[in-house]
Protein backbone atom coordinates (compact mmCIF):
# COMPACT_ATOMS: atom_id res chain seq x y z
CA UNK A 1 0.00 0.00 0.00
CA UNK A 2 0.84 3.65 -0.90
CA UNK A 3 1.21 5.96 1.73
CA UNK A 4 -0.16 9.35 0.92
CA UNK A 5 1.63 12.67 1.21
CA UNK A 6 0.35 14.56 3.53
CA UNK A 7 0.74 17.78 5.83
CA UNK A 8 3.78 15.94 7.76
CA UNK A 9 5.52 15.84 4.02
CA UNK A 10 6.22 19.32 3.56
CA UNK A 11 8.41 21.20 2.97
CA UNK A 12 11.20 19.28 2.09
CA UNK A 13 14.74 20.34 4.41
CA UNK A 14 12.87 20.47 7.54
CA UNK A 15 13.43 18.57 10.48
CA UNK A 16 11.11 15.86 10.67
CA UNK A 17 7.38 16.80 12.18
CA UNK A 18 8.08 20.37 12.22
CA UNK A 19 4.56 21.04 10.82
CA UNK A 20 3.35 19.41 14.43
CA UNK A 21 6.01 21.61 16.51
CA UNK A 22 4.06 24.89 14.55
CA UNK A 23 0.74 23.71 15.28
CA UNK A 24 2.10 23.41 18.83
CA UNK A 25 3.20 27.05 18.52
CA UNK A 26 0.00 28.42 16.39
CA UNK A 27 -2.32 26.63 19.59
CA UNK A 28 -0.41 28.17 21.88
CA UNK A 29 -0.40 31.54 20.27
CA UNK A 30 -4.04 31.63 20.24
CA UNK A 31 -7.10 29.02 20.14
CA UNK A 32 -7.89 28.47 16.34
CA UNK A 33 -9.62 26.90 13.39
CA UNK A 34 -8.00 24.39 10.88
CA UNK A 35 -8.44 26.94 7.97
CA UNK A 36 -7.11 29.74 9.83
CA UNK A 37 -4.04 27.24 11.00
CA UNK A 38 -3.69 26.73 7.76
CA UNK A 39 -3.10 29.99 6.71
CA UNK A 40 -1.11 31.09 9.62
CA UNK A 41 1.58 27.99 8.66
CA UNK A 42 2.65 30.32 5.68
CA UNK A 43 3.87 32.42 8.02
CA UNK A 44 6.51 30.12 9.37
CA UNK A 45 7.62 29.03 6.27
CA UNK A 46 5.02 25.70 5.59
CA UNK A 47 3.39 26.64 2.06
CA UNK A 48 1.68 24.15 0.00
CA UNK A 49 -0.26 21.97 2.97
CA UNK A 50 -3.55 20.50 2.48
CA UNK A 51 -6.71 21.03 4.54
CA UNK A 52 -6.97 17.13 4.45
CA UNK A 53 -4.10 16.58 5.79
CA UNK A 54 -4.16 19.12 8.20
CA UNK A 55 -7.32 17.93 10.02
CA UNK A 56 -5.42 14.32 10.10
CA UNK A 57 -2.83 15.95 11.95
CA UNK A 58 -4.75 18.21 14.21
CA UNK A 59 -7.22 15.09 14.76
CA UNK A 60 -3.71 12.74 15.86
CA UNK A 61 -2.22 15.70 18.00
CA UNK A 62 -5.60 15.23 19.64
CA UNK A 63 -5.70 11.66 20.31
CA UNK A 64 -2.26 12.33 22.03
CA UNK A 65 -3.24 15.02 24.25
CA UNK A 66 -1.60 17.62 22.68
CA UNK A 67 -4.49 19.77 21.48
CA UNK A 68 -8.31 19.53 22.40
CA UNK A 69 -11.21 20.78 20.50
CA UNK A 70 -14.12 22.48 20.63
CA UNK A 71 -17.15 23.04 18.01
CA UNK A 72 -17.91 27.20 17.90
CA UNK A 73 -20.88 28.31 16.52
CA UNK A 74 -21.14 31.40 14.16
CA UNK A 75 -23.90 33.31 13.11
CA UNK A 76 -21.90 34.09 10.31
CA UNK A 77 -21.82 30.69 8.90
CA UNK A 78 -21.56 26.79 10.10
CA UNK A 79 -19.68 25.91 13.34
CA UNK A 80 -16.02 25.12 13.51
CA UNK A 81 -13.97 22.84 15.21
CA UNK A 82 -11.65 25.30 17.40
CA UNK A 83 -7.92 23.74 18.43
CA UNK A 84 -6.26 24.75 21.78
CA UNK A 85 -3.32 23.45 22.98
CA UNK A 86 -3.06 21.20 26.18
CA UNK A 87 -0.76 21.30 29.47
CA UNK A 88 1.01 18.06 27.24
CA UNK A 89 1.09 20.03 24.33
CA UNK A 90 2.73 22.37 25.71
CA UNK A 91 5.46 20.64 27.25
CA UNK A 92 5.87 19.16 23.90
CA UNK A 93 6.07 22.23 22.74
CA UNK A 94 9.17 23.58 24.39
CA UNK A 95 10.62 20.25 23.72
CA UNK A 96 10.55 20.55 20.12
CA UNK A 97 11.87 24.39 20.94
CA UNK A 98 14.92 23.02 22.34
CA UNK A 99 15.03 20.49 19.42
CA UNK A 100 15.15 22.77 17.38
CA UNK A 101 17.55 25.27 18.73
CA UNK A 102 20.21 22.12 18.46
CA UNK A 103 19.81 21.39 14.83
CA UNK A 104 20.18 25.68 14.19
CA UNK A 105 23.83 24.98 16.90
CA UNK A 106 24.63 21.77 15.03
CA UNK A 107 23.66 23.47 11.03
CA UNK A 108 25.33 26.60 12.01
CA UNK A 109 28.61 24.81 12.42
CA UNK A 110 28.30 23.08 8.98
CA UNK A 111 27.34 26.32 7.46
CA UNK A 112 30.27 27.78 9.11
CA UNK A 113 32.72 25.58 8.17
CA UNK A 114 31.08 25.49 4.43
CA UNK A 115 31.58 29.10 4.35
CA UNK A 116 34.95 28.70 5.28
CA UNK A 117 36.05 26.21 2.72
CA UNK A 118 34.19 27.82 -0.20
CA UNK A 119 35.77 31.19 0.64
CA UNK A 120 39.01 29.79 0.50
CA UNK A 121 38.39 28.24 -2.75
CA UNK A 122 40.26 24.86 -1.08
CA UNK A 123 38.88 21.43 -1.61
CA UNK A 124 36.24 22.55 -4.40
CA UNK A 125 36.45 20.50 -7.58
CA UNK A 126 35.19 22.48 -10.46
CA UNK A 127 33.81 21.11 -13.29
């Protein structure tokens, strides 16, 4: 069986399940709906996601404690599921934070070093 791209997939470079650490952060920045999740994403960088697999996500993240829900009714149209994050979620949350500050120490050396050798011209074949 074919697994499916989803939300989880994209973009390509980032450290795996980064789109769940900025759900994490989005929840935590304020209570939200999956569309407007969705459109806040761009904002860290995560273009391109599906609604689809967004709600998959969001719906997993729940089943783990890391979010809850809530349907909100509008009188401007049909009620919403609303995503908050948890106590869990946000532990989670600062643990992907510190996660992440490693792989900026540990891809700041390479770039570093990169930078070094391509200034230098040394150890650069040419073709």
């Amino acid at each position: 069986m074919t697994r499916r791209p989803g939300i989880e997939d994209l973009p390509p470079g980032l450290p795996r399940n980064f789109v769940r650490s900025c759900l994490l952060l989005l929840t935590a920045e304020q209570p939200s709906h999956g569309y407007d999740l969705l459109d806040r994403l761009a904002s860290l960088g995560v273009t391109g996601a599906d609604a689809g697999g967004l709600y998959r996500t969001l719906r997993s993240m729940e089943q783990e404690g890391l979010v809850r829900s809530h349907w909100e009714t509008s009188t401007a149209g049909p009620a919403r599921r609303t995503y908050q994050l948890t106590e869990e979620g946000m532990d989670w949350l600062h643990a992907w934070a510190a996660s992440h500050r490693e792989t900026i120490r540990i891809m700041s050396a390479f770039l570093d070093r990169y930078r070094e050798l391509a200034e230098d011209g040394a150890g650069i074949e040419r073709r």
